[in-house]
C-alpha atoms as a PDB file:
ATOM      1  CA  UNK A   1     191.470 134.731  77.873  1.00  0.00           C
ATOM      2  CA  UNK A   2     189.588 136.966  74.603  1.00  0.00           C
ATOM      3  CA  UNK A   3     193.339 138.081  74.110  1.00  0.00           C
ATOM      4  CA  UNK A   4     195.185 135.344  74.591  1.00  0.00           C
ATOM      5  CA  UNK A   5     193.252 133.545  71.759  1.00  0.00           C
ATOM      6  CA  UNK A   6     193.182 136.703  69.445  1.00  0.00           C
ATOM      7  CA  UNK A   7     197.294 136.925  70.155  1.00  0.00           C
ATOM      8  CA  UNK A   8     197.042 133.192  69.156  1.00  0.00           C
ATOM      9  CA  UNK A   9     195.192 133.244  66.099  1.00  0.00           C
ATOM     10  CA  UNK A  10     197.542 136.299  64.852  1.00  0.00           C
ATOM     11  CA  UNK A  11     200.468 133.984  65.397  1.00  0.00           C
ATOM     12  CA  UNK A  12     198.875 131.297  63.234  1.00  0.00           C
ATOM     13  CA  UNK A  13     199.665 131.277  59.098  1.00  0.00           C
ATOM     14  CA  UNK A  14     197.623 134.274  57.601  1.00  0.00           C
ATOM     15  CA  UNK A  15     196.105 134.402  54.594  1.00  0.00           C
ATOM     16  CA  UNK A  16     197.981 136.593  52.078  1.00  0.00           C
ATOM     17  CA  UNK A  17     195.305 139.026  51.817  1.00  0.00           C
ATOM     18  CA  UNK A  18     191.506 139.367  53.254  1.00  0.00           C
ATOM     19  CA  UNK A  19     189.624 137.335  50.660  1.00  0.00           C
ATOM     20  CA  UNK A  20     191.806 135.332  49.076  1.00  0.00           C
ATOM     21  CA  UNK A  21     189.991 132.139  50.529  1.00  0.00           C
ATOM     22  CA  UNK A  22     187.090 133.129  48.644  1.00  0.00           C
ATOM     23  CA  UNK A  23     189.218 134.544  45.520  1.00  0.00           C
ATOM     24  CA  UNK A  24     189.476 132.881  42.038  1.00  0.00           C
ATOM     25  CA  UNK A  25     193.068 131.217  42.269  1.00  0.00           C
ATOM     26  CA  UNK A  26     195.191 129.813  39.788  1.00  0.00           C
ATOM     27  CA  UNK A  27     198.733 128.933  39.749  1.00  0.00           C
ATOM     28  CA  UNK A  28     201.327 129.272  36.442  1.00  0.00           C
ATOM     29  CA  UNK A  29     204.869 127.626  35.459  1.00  0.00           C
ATOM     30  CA  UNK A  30     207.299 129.916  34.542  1.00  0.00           C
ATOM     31  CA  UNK A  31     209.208 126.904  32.244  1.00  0.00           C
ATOM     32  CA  UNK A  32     212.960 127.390  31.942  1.00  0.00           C
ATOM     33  CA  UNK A  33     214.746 125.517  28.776  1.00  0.00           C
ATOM     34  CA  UNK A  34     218.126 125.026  27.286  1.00  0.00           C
ATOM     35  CA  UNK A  35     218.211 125.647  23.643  1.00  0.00           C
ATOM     36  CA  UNK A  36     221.559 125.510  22.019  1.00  0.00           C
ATOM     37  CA  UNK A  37     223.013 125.399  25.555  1.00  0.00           C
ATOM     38  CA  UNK A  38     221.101 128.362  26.413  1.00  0.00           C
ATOM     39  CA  UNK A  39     218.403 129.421  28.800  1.00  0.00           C
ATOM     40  CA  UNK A  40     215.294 130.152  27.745  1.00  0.00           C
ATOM     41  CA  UNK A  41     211.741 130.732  28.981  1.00  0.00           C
ATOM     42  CA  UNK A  42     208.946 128.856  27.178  1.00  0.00           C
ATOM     43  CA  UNK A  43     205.458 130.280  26.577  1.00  0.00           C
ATOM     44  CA  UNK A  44     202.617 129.334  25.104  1.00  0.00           C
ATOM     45  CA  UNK A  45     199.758 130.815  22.562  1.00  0.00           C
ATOM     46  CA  UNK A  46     196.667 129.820  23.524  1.00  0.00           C
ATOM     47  CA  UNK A  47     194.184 127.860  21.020  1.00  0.00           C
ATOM     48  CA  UNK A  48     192.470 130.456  18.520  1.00  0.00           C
ATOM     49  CA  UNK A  49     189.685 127.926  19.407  1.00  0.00           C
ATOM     50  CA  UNK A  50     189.728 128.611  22.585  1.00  0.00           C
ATOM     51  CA  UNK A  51     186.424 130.549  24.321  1.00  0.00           C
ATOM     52  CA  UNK A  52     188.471 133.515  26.452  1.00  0.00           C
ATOM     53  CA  UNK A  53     192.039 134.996  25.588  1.00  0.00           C
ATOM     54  CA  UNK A  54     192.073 132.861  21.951  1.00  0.00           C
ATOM     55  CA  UNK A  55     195.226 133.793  20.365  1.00  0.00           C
ATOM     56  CA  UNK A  56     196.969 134.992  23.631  1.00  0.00           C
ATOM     57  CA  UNK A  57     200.270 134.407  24.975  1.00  0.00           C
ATOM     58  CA  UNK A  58     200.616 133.182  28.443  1.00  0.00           C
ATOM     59  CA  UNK A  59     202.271 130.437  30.666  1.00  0.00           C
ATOM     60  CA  UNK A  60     201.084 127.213  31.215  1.00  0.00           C
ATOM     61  CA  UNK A  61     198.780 126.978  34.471  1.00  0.00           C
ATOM     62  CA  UNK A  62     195.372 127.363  35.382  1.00  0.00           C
ATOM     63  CA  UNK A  63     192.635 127.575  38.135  1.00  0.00           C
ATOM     64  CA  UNK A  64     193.359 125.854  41.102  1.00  0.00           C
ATOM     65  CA  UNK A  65     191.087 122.575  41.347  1.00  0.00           C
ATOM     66  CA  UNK A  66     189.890 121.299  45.474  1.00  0.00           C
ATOM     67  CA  UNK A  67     191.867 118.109  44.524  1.00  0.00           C
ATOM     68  CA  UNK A  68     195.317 120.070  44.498  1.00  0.00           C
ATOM     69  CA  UNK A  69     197.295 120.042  46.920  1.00  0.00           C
ATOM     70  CA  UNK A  70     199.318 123.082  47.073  1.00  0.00           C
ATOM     71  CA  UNK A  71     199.167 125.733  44.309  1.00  0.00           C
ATOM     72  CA  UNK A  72     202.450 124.198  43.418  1.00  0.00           C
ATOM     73  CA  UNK A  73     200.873 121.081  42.782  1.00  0.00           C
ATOM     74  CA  UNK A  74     198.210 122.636  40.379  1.00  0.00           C
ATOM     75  CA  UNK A  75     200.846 124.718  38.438  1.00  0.00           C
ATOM     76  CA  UNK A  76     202.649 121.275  37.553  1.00  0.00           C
ATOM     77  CA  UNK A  77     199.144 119.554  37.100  1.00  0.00           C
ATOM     78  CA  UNK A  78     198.260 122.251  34.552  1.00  0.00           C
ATOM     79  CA  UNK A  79     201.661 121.804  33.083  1.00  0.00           C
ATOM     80  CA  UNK A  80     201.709 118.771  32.206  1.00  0.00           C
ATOM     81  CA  UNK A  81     197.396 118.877  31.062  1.00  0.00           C
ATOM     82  CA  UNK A  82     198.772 121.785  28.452  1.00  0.00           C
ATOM     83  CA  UNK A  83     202.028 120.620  27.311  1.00  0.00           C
ATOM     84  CA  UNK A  84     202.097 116.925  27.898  1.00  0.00           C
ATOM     85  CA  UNK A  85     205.357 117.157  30.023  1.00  0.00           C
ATOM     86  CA  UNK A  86     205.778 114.318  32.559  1.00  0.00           C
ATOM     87  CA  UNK A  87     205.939 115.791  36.104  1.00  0.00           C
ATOM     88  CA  UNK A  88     209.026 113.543  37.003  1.00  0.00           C
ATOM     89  CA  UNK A  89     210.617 116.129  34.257  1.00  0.00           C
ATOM     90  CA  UNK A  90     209.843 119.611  36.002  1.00  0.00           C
ATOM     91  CA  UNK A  91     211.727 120.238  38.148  1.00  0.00           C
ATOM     92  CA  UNK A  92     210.562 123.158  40.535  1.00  0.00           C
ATOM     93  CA  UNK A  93     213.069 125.497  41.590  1.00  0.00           C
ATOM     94  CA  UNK A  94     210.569 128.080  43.303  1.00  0.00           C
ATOM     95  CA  UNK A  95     207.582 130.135  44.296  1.00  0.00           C
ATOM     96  CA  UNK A  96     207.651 134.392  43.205  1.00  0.00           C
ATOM     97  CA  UNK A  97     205.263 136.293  44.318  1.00  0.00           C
ATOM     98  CA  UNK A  98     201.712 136.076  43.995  1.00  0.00           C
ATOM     99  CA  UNK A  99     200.180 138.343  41.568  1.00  0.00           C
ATOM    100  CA  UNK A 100     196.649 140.149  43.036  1.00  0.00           C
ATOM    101  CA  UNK A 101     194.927 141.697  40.167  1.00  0.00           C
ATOM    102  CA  UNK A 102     192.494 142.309  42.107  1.00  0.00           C
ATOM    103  CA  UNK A 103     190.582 141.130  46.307  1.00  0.00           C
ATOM    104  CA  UNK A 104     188.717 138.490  43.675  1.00  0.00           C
ATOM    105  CA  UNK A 105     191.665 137.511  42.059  1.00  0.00           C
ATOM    106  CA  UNK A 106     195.264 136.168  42.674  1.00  0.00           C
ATOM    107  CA  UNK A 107     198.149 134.168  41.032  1.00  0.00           C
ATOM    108  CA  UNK A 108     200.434 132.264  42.232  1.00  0.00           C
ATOM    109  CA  UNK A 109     203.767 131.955  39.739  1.00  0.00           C
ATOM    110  CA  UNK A 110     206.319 128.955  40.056  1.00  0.00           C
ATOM    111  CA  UNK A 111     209.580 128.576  38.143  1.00  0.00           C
ATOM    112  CA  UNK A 112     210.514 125.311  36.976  1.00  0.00           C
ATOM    113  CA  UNK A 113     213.790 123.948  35.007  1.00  0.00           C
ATOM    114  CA  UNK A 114     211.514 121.465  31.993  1.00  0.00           C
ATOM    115  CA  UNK A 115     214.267 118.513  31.416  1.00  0.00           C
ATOM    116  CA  UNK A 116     212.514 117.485  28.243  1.00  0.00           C
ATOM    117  CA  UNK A 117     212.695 119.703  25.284  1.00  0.00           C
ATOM    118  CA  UNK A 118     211.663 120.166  22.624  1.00  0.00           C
ATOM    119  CA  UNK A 119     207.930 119.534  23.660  1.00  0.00           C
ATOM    120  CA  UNK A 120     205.516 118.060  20.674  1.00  0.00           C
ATOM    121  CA  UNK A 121     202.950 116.262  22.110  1.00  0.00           C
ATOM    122  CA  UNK A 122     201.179 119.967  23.561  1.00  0.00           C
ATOM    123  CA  UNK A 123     197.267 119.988  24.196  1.00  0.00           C
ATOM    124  CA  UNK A 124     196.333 121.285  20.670  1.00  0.00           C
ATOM    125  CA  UNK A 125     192.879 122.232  22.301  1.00  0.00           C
ATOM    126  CA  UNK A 126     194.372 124.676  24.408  1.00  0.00           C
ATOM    127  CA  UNK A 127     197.538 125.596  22.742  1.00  0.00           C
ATOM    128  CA  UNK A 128     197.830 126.602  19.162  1.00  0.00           C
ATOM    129  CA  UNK A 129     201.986 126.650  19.477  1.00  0.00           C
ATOM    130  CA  UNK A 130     204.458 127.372  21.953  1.00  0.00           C
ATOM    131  CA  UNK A 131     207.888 128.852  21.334  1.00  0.00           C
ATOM    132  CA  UNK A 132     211.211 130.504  23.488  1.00  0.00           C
ATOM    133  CA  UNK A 133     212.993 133.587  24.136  1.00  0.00           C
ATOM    134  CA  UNK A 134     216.162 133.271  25.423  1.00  0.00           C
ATOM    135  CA  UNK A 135     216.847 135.051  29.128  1.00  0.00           C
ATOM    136  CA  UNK A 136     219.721 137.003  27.807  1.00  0.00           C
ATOM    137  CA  UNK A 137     217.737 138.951  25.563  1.00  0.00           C
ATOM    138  CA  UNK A 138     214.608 139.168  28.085  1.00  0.00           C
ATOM    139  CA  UNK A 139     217.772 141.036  30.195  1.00  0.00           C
ATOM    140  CA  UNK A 140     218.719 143.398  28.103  1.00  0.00           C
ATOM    141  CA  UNK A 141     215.650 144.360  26.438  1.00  0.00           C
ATOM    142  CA  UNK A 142     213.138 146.954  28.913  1.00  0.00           C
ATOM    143  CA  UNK A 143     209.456 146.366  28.143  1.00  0.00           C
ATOM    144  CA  UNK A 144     207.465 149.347  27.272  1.00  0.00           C
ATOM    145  CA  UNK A 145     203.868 150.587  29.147  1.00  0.00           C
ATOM    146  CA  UNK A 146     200.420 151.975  28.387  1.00  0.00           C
ATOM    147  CA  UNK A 147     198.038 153.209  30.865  1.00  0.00           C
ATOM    148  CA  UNK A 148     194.665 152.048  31.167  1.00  0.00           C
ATOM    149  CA  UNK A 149     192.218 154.228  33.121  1.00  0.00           C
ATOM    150  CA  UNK A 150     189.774 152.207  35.231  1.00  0.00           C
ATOM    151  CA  UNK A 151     186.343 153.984  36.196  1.00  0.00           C
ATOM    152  CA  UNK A 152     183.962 151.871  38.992  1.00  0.00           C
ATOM    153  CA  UNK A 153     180.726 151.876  37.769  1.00  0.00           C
ATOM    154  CA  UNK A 154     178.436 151.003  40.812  1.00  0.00           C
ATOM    155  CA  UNK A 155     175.111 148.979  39.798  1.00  0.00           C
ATOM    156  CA  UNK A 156     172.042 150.153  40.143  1.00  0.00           C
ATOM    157  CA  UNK A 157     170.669 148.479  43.474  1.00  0.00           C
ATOM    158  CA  UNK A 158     173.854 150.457  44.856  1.00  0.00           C
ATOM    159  CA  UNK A 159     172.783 152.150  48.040  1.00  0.00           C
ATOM    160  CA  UNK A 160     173.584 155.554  47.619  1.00  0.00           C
ATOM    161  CA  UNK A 161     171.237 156.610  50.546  1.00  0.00           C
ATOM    162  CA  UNK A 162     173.959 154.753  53.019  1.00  0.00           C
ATOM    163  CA  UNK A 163     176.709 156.917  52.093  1.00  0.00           C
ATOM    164  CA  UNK A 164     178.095 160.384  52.646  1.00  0.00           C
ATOM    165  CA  UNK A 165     177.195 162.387  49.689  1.00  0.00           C
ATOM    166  CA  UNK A 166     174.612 159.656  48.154  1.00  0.00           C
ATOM    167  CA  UNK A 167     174.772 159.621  44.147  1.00  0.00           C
ATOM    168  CA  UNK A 168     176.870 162.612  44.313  1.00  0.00           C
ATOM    169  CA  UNK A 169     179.940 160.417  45.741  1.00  0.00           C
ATOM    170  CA  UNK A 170     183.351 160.934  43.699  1.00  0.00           C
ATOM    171  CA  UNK A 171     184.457 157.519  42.911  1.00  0.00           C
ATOM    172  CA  UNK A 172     188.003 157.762  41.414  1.00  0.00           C
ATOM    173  CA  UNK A 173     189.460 156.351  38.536  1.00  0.00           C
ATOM    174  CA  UNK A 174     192.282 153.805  38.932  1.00  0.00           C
ATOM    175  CA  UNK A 175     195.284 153.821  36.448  1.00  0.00           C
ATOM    176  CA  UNK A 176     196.270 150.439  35.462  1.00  0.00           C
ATOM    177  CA  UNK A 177     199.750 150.071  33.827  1.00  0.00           C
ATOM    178  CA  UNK A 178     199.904 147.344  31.131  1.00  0.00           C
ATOM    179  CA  UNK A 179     203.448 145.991  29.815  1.00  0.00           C
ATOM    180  CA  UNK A 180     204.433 145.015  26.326  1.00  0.00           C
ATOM    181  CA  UNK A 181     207.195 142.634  25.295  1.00  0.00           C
ATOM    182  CA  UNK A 182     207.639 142.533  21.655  1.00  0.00           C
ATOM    183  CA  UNK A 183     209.725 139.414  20.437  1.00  0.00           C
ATOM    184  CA  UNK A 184     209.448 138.782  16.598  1.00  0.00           C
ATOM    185  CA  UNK A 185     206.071 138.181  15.820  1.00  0.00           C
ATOM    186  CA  UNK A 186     205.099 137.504  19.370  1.00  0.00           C
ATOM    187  CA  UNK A 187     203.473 140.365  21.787  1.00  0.00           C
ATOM    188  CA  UNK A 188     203.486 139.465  25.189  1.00  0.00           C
ATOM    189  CA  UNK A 189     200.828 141.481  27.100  1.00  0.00           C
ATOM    190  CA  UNK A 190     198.664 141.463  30.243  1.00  0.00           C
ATOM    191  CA  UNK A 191     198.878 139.527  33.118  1.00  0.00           C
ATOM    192  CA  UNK A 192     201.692 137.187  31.489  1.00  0.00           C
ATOM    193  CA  UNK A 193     204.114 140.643  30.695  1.00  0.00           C
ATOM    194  CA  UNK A 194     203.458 141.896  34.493  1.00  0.00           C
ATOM    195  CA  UNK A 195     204.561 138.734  36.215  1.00  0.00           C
ATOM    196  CA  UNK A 196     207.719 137.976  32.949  1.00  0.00           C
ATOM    197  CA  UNK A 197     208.598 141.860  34.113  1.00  0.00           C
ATOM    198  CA  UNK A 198     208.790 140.458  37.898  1.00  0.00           C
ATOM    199  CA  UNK A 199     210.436 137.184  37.241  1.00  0.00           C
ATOM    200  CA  UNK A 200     212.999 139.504  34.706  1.00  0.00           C
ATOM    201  CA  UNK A 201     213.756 142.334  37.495  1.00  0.00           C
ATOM    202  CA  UNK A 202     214.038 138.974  40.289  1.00  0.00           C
ATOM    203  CA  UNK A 203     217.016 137.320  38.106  1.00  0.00           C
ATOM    204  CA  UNK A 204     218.599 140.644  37.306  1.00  0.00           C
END
């Protein structure tokens, strides 16, 4: 009976990693545009207004609310909130995969042909412009990399007195790798430049 259930419940839709029901969530649109007969992908700088990441480029999206759907639904929700595009005009064309940062957090990118452009009417509290770069040059141009070394730094109610070795424990530093697109006068960094790099090396 104990394993017919458990063989049951493995069979059943997992999660996509332990904790990601209790992870912070959002979903982006990766926005694809013709300009001049050309594809491009549109991005956005955030407002310099704006409390975290002022000044940053990213992709529209956001945390995903309890009234979406499907993190599909909240990537064109927060699509449309940031750029003012009518849903009936993005057109989704498909889900990459998610992007774990970390057991606490996760994205979930989307791609999505926008049949209205040029956009004007953007969320000026939230976006201080938004421009293109054409896929053909996102193709032939490789992004470059810095490390960033990570050290865990337990807190001070840590119990030490639990674990092999106590305060003595080695905890080991984790090397992050951080990509760099530079386009003009844009930089495109962080989180945004990781899943671009995916979305580039998917297409190519």
């Amino acid at each position: 009976m104990f394993l017919d259930k458990l063989k049951n419940e493995l069979n059943q839709n997992q999660p996509l990693f332990i904790g990601e029901e209790t992870a912070l969530r959002s979903a982006i649109m990766i926005p694809l545009v013709q300009v001049d007969k050309e594809w491009h992908v549109l991005f956005e700088v955030r407002s310099l207004t704006m409390r975290n990441q002022p000044g940053d480029i990213s992709f529209p999206g956001g945390r995903i609310d309890p009234t979406d759907a499907t993190p599909m639904h909240a990537a064109i929700r927060e699509t449309h909130e940031e750029l003012g595009i009518d849903p009936k005009y993005i057109n989704v064309l498909g889900q990459m995969s998610a992007y774990i940062s970390s057991p606490s957090f996760v994205v979930y990118p989307f791609v999505a042909i926008i049949d209205k452009h040029p956009i004007h009417s953007f969320n000026k509290q939230e976006v201080e412009e938004v421009f293109t770069i054409p896929v053909e040059w996102l193709l032939n141009h490789q992004p470059y990399m810095h490390t960033v070394s990570v050290q865990p730094m337990p807190l001070t109610d840590f119990p030490y007195e639990k674990i092999a070795n106590g305060d003595k424990y080695q905890w080991r530093p984790r090397a992050m790798e951080e990509w760099f697109y530079d386009y003009g006068k844009y930089t495109i960094w962080g989180l945004t430049a990781r899943i671009l790099k995916h979305f580039v090396e998917t297409i190519k």
